[in-house]
PDB file of N, CA and C in Angstrom:
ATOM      1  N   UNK A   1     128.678 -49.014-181.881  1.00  0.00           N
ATOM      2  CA  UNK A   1     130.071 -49.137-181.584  1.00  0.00           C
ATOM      3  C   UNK A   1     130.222 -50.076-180.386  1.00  0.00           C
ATOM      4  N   UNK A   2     131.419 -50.924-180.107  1.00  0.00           N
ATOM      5  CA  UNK A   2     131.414 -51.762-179.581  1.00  0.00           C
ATOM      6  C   UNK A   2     132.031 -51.323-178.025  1.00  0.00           C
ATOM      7  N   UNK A   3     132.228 -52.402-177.169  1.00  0.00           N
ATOM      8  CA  UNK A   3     132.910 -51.496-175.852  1.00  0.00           C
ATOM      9  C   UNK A   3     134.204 -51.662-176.268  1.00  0.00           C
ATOM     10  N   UNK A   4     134.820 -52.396-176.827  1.00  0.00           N
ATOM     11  CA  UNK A   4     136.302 -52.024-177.522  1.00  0.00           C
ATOM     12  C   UNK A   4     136.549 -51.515-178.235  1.00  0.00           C
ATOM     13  N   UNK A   5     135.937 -51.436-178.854  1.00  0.00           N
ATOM     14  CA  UNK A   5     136.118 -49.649-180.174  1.00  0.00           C
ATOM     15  C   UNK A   5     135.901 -48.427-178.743  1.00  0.00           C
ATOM     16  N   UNK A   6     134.866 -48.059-178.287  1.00  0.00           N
ATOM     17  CA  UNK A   6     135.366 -46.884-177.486  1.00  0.00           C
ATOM     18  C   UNK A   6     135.938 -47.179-176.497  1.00  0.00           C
ATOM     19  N   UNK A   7     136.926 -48.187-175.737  1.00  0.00           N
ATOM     20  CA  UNK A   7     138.240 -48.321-175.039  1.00  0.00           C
ATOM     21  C   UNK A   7     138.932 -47.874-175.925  1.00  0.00           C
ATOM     22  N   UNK A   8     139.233 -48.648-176.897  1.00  0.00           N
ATOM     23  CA  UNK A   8     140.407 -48.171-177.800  1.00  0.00           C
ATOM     24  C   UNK A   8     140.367 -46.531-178.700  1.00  0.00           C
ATOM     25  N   UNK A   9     138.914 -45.709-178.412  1.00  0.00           N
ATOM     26  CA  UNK A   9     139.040 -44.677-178.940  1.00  0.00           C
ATOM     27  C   UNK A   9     139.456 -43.321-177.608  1.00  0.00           C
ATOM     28  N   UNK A  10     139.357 -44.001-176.417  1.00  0.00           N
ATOM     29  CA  UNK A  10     139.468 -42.991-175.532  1.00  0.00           C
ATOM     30  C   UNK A  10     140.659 -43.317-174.787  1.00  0.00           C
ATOM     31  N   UNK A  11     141.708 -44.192-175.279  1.00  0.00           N
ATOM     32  CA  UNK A  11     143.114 -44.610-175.193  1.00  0.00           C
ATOM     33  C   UNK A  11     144.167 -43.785-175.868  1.00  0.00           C
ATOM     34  N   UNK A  12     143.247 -43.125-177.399  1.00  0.00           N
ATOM     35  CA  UNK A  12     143.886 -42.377-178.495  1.00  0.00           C
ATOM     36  C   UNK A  12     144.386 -41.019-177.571  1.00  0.00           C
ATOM     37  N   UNK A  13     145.159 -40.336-177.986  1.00  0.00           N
ATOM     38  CA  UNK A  13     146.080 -39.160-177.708  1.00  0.00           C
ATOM     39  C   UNK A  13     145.080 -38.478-178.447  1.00  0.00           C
ATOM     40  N   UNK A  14     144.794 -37.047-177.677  1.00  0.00           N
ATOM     41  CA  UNK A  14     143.690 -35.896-178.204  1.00  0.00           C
ATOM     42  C   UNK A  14     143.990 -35.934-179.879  1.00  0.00           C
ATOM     43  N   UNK A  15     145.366 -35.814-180.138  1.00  0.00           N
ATOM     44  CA  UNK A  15     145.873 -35.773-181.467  1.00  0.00           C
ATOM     45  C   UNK A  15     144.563 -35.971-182.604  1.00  0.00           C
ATOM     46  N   UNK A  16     144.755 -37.656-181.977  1.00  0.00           N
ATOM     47  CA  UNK A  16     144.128 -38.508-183.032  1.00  0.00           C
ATOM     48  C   UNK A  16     142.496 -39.108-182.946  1.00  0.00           C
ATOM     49  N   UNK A  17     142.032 -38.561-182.018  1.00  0.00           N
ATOM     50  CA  UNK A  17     141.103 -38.984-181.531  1.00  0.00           C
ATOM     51  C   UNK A  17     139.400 -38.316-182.563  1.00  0.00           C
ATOM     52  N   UNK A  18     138.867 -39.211-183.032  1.00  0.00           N
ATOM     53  CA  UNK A  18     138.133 -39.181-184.245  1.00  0.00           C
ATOM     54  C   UNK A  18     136.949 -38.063-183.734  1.00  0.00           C
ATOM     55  N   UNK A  19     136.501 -37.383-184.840  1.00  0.00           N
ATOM     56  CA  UNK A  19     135.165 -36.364-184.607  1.00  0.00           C
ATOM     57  C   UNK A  19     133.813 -37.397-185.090  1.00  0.00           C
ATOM     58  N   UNK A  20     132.843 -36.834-184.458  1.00  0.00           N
ATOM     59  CA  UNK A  20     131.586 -37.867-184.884  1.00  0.00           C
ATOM     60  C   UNK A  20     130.909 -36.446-185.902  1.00  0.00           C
ATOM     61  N   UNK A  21     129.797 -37.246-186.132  1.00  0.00           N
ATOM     62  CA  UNK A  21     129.234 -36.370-187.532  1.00  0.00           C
ATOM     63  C   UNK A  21     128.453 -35.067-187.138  1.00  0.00           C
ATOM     64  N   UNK A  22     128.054 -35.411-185.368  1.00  0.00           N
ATOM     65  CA  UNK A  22     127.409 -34.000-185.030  1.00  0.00           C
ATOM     66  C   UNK A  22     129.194 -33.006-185.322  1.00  0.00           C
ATOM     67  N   UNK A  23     129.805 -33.467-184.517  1.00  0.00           N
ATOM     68  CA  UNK A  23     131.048 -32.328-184.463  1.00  0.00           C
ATOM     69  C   UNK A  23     131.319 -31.446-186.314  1.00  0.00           C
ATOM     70  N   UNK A  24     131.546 -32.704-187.184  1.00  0.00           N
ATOM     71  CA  UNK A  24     131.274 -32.104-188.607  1.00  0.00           C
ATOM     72  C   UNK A  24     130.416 -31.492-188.929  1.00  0.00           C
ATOM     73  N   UNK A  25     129.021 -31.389-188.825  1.00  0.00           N
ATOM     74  CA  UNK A  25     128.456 -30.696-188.836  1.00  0.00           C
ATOM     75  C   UNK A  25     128.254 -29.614-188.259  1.00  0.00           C
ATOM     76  N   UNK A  26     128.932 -29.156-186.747  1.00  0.00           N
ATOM     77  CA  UNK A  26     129.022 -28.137-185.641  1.00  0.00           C
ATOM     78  C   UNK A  26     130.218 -27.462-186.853  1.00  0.00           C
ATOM     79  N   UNK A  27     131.239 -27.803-187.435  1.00  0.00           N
ATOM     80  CA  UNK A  27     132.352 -27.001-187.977  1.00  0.00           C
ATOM     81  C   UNK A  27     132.057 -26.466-188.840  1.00  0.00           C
ATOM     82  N   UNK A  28     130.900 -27.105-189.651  1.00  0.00           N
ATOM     83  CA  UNK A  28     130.810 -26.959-191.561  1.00  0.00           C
ATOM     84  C   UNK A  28     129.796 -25.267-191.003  1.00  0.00           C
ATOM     85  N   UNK A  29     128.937 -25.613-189.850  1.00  0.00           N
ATOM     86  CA  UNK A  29     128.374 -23.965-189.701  1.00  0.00           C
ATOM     87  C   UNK A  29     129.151 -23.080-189.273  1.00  0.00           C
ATOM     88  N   UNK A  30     130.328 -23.812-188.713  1.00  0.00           N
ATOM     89  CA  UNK A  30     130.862 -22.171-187.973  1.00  0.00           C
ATOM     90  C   UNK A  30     131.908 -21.904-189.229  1.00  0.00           C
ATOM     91  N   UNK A  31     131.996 -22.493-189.956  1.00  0.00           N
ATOM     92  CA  UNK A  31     133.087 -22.332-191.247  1.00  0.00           C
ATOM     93  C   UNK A  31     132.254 -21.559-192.263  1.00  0.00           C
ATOM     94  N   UNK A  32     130.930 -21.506-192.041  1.00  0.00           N
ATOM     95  CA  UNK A  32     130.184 -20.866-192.897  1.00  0.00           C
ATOM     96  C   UNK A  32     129.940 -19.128-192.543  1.00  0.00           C
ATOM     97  N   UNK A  33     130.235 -19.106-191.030  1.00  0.00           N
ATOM     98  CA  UNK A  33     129.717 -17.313-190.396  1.00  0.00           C
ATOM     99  C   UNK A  33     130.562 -16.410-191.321  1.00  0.00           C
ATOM    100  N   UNK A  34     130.670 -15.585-191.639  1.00  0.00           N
ATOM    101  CA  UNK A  34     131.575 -14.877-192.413  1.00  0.00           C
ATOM    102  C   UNK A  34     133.118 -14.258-192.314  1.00  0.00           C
ATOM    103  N   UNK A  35     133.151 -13.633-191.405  1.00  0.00           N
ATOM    104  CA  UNK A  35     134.362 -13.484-190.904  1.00  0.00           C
ATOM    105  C   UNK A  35     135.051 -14.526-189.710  1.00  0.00           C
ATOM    106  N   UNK A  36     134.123 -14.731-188.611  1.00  0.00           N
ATOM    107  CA  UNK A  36     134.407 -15.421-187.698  1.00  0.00           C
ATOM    108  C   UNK A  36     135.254 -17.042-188.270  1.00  0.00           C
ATOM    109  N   UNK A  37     134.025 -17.453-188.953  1.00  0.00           N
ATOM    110  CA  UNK A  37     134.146 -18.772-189.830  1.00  0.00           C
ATOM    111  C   UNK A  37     135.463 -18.609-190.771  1.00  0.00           C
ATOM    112  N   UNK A  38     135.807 -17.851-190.979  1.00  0.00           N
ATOM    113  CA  UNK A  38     137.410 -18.062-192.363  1.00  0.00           C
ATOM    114  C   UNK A  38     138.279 -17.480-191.115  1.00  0.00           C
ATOM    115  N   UNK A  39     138.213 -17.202-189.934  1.00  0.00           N
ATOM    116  CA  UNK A  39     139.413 -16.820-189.061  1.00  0.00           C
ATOM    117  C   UNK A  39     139.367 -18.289-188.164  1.00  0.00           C
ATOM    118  N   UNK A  40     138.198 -19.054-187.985  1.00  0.00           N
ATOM    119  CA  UNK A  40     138.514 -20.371-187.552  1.00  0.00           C
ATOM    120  C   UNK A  40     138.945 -21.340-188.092  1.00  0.00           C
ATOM    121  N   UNK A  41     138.616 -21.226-189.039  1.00  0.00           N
ATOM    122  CA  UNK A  41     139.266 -21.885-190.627  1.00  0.00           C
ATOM    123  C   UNK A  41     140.579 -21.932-190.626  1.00  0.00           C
ATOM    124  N   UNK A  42     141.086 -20.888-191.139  1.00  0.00           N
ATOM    125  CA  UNK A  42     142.559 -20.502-191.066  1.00  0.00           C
ATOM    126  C   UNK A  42     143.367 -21.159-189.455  1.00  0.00           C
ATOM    127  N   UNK A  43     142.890 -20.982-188.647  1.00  0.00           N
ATOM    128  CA  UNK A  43     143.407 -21.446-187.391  1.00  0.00           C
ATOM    129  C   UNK A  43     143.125 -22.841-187.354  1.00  0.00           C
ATOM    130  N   UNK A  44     142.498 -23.588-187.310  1.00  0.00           N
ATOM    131  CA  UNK A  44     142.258 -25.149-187.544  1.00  0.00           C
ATOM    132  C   UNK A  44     142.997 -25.605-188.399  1.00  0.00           C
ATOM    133  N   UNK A  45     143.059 -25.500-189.916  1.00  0.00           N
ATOM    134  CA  UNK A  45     143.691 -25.699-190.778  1.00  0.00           C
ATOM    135  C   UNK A  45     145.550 -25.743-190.268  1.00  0.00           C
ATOM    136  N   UNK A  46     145.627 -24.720-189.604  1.00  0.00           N
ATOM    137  CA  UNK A  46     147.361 -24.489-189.253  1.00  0.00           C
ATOM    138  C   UNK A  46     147.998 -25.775-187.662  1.00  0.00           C
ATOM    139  N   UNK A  47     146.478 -25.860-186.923  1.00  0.00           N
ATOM    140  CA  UNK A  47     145.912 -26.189-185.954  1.00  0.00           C
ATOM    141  C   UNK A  47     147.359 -27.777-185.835  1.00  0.00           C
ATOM    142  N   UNK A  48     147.436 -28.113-185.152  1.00  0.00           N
ATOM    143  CA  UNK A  48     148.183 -29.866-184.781  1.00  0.00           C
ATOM    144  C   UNK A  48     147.271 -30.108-183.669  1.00  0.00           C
ATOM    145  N   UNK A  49     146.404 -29.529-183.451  1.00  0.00           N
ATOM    146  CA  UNK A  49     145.835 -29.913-181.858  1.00  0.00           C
ATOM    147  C   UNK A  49     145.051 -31.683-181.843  1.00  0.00           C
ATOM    148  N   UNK A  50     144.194 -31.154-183.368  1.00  0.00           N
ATOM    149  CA  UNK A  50     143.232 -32.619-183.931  1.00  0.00           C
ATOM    150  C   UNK A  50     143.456 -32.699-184.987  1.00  0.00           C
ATOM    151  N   UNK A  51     144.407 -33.845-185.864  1.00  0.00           N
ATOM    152  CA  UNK A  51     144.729 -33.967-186.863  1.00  0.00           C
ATOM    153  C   UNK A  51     143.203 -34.079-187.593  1.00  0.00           C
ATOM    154  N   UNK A  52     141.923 -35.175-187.687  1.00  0.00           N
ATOM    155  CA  UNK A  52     141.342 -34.937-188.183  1.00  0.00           C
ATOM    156  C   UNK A  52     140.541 -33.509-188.573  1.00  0.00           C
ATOM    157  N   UNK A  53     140.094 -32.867-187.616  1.00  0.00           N
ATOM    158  CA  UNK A  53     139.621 -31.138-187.265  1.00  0.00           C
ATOM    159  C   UNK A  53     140.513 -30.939-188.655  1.00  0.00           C
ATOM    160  N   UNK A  54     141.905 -30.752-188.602  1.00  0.00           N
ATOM    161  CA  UNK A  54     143.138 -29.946-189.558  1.00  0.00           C
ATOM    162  C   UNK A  54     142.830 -30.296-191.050  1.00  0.00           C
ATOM    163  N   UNK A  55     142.492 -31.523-191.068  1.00  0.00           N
ATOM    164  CA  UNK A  55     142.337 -32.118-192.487  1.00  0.00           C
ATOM    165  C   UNK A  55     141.041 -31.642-192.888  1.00  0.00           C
ATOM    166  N   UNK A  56     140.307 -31.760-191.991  1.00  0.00           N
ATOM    167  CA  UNK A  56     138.534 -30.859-192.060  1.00  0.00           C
ATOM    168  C   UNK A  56     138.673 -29.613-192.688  1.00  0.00           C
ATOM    169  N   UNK A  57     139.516 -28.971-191.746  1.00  0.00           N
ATOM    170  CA  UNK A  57     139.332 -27.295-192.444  1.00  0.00           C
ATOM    171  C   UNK A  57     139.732 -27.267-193.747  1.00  0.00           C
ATOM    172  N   UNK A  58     141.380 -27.884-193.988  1.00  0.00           N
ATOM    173  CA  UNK A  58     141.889 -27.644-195.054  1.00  0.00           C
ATOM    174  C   UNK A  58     140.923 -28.014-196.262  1.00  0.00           C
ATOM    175  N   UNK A  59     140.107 -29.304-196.204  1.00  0.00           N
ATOM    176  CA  UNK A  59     139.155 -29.811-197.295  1.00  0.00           C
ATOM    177  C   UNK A  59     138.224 -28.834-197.560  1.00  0.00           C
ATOM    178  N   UNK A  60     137.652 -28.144-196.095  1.00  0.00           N
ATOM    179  CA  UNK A  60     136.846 -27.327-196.262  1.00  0.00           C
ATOM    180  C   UNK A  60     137.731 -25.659-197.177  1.00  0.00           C
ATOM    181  N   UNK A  61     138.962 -25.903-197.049  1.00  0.00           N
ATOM    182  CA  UNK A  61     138.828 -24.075-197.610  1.00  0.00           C
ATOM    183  C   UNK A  61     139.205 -24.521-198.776  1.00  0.00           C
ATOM    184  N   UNK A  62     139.792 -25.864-199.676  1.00  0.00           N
ATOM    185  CA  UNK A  62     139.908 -26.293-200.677  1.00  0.00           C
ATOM    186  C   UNK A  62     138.653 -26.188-201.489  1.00  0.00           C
ATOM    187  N   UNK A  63     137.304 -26.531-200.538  1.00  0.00           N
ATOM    188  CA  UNK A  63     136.641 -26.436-201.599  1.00  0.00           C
ATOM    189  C   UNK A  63     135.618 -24.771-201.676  1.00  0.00           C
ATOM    190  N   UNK A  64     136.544 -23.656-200.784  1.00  0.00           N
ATOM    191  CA  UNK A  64     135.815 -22.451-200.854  1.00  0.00           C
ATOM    192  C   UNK A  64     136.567 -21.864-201.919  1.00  0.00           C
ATOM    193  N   UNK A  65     138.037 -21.781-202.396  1.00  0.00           N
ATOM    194  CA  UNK A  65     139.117 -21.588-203.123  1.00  0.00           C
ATOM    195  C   UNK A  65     138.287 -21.539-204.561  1.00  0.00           C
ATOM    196  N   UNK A  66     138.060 -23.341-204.451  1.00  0.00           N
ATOM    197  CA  UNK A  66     137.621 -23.403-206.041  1.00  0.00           C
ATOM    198  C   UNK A  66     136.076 -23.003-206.193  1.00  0.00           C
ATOM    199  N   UNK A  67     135.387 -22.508-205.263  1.00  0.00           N
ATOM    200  CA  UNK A  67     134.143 -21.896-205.377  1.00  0.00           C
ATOM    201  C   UNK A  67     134.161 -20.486-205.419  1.00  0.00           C
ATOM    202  N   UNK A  68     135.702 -20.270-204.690  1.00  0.00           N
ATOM    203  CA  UNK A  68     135.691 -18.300-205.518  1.00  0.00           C
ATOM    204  C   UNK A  68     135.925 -18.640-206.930  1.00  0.00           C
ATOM    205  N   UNK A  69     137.097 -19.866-207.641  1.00  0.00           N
ATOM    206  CA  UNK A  69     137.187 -19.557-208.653  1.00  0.00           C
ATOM    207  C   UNK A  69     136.514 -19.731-210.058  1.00  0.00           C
ATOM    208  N   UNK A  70     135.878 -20.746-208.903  1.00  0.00           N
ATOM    209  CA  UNK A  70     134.341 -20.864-210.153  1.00  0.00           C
ATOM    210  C   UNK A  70     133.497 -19.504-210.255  1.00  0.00           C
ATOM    211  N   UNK A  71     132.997 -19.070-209.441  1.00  0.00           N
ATOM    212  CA  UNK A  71     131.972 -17.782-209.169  1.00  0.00           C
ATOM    213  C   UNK A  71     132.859 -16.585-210.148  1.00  0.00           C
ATOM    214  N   UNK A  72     134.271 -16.689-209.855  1.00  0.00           N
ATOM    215  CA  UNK A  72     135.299 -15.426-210.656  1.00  0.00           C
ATOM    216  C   UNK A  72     134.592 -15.534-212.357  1.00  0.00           C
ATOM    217  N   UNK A  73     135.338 -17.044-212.187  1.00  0.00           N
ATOM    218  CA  UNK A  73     135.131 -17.363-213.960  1.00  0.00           C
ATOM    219  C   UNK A  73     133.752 -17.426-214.521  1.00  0.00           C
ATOM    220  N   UNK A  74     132.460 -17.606-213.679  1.00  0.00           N
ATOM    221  CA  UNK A  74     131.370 -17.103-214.215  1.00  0.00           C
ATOM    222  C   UNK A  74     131.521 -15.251-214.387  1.00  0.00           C
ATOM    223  N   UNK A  75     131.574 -15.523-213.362  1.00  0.00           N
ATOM    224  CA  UNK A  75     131.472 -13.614-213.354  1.00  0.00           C
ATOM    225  C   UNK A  75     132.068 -12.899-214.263  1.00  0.00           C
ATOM    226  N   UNK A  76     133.291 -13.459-214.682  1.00  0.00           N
ATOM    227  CA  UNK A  76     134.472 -12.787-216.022  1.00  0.00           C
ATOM    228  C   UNK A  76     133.683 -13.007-217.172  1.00  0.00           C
ATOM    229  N   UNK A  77     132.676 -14.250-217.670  1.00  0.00           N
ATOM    230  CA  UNK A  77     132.330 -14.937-218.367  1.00  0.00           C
ATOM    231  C   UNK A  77     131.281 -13.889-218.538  1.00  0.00           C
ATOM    232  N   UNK A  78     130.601 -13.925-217.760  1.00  0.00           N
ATOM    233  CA  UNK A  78     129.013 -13.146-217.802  1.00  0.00           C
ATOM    234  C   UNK A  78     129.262 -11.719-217.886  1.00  0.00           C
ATOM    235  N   UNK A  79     130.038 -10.856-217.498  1.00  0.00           N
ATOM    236  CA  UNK A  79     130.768  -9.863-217.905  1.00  0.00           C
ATOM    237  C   UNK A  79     131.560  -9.576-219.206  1.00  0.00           C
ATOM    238  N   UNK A  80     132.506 -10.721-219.578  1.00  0.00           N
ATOM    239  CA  UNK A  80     132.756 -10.451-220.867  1.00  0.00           C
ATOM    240  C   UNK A  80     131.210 -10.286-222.258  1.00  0.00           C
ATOM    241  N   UNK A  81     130.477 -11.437-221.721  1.00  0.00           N
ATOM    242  CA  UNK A  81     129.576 -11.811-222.641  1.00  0.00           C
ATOM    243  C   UNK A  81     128.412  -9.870-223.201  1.00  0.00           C
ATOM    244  N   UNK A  82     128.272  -9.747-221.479  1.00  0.00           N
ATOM    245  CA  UNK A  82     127.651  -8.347-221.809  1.00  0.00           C
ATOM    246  C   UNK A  82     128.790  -7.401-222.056  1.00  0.00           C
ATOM    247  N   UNK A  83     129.784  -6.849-222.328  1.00  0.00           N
ATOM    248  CA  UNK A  83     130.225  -6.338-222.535  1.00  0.00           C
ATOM    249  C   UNK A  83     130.393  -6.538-224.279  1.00  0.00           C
ATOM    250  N   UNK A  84     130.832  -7.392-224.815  1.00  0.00           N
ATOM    251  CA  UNK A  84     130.690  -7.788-226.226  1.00  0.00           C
ATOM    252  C   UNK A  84     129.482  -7.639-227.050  1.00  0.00           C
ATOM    253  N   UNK A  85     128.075  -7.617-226.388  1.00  0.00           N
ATOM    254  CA  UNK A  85     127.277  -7.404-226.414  1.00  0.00           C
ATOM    255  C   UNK A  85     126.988  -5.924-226.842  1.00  0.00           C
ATOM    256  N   UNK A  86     127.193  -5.481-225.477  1.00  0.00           N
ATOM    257  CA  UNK A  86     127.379  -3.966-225.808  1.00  0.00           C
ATOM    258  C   UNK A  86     128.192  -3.278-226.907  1.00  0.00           C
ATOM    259  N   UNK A  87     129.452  -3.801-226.921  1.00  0.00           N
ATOM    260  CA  UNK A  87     130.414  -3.598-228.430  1.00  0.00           C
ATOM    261  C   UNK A  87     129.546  -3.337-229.611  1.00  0.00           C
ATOM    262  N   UNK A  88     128.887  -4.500-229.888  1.00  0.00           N
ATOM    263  CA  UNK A  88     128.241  -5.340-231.232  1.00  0.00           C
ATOM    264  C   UNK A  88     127.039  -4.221-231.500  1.00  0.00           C
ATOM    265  N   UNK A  89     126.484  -4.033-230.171  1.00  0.00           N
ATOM    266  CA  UNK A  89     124.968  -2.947-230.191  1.00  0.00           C
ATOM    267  C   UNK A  89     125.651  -1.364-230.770  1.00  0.00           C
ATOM    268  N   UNK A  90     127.097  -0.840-230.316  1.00  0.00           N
ATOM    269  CA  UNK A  90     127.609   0.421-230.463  1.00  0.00           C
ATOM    270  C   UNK A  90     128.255   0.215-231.844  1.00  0.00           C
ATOM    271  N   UNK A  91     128.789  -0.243-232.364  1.00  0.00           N
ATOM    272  CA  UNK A  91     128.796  -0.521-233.528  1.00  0.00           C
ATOM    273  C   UNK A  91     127.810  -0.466-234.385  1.00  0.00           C
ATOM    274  N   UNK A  92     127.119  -1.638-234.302  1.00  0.00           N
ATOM    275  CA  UNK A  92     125.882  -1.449-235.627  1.00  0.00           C
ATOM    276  C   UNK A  92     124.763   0.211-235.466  1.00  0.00           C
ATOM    277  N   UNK A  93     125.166   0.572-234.078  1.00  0.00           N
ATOM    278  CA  UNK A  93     124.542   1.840-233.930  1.00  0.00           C
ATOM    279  C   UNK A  93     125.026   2.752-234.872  1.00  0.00           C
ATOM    280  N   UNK A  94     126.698   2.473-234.371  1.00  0.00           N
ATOM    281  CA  UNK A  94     127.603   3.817-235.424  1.00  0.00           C
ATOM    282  C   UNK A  94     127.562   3.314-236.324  1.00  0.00           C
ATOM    283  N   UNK A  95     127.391   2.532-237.402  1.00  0.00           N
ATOM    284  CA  UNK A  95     127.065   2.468-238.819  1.00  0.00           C
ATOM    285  C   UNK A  95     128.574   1.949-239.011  1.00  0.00           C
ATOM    286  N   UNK A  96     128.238   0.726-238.255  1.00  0.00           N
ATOM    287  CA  UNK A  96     130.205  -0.175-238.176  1.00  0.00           C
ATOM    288  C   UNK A  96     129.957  -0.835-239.545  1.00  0.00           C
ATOM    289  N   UNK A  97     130.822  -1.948-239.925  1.00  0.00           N
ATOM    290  CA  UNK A  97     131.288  -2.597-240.945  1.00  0.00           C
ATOM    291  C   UNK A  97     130.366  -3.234-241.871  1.00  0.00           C
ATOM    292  N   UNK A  98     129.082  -3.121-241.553  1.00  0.00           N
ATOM    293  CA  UNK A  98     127.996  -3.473-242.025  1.00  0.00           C
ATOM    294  C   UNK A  98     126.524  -2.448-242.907  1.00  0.00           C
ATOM    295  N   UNK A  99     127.261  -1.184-242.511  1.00  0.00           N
ATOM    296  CA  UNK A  99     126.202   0.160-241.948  1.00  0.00           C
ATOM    297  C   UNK A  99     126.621   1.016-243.138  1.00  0.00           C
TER     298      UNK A  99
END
């Protein structure tokens, strides 16, 4: 980085003032602790303090959202599957439509 890129980055208003990749990486673990991490989450995300930080969290719980709803829809999936399973086994047991 040049000496005018960091003049002009330490001119920026806290607002706007850019995170480097250690800081992303310092968030992506504490977004990971369990409780602590989704109550910092939630607060960053709502956060105006660091617009980038705000856009961070939100990306980050965007992509925890669709990782509950992937994990759901396996889980419904893999649940329906044994359960039908089980149907098919109690049936041909009781001497169902075939028996």
């Amino acid at each position: 980085m040049t000496k005018y890129e960091k003049d002009e980055i330490r001119q920026l208003p806290n607002k706007y003032k850019p995170i480097g990749a250690w800081g992303y990486f310092g968030y992506n673990i504490l977004f990971s602790i369990p409780v602590i991490g989704l109550i910092c989450l939630i607060v960053f995300a709502c956060s105006n303090s660091n617009i980038n930080r705000r856009s961070y969290a939100r990306s980050f719980f965007c992509v925890l959202i669709l990782a509950l709803i992937v994990v759901g829809i396996l889980f419904a999936v893999g649940m329906g599957s044994g359960m039908f399973a089980a149907l098919l086994e109690a049936l041909q047991s009781a001497g169902g439509p075939n028996g």
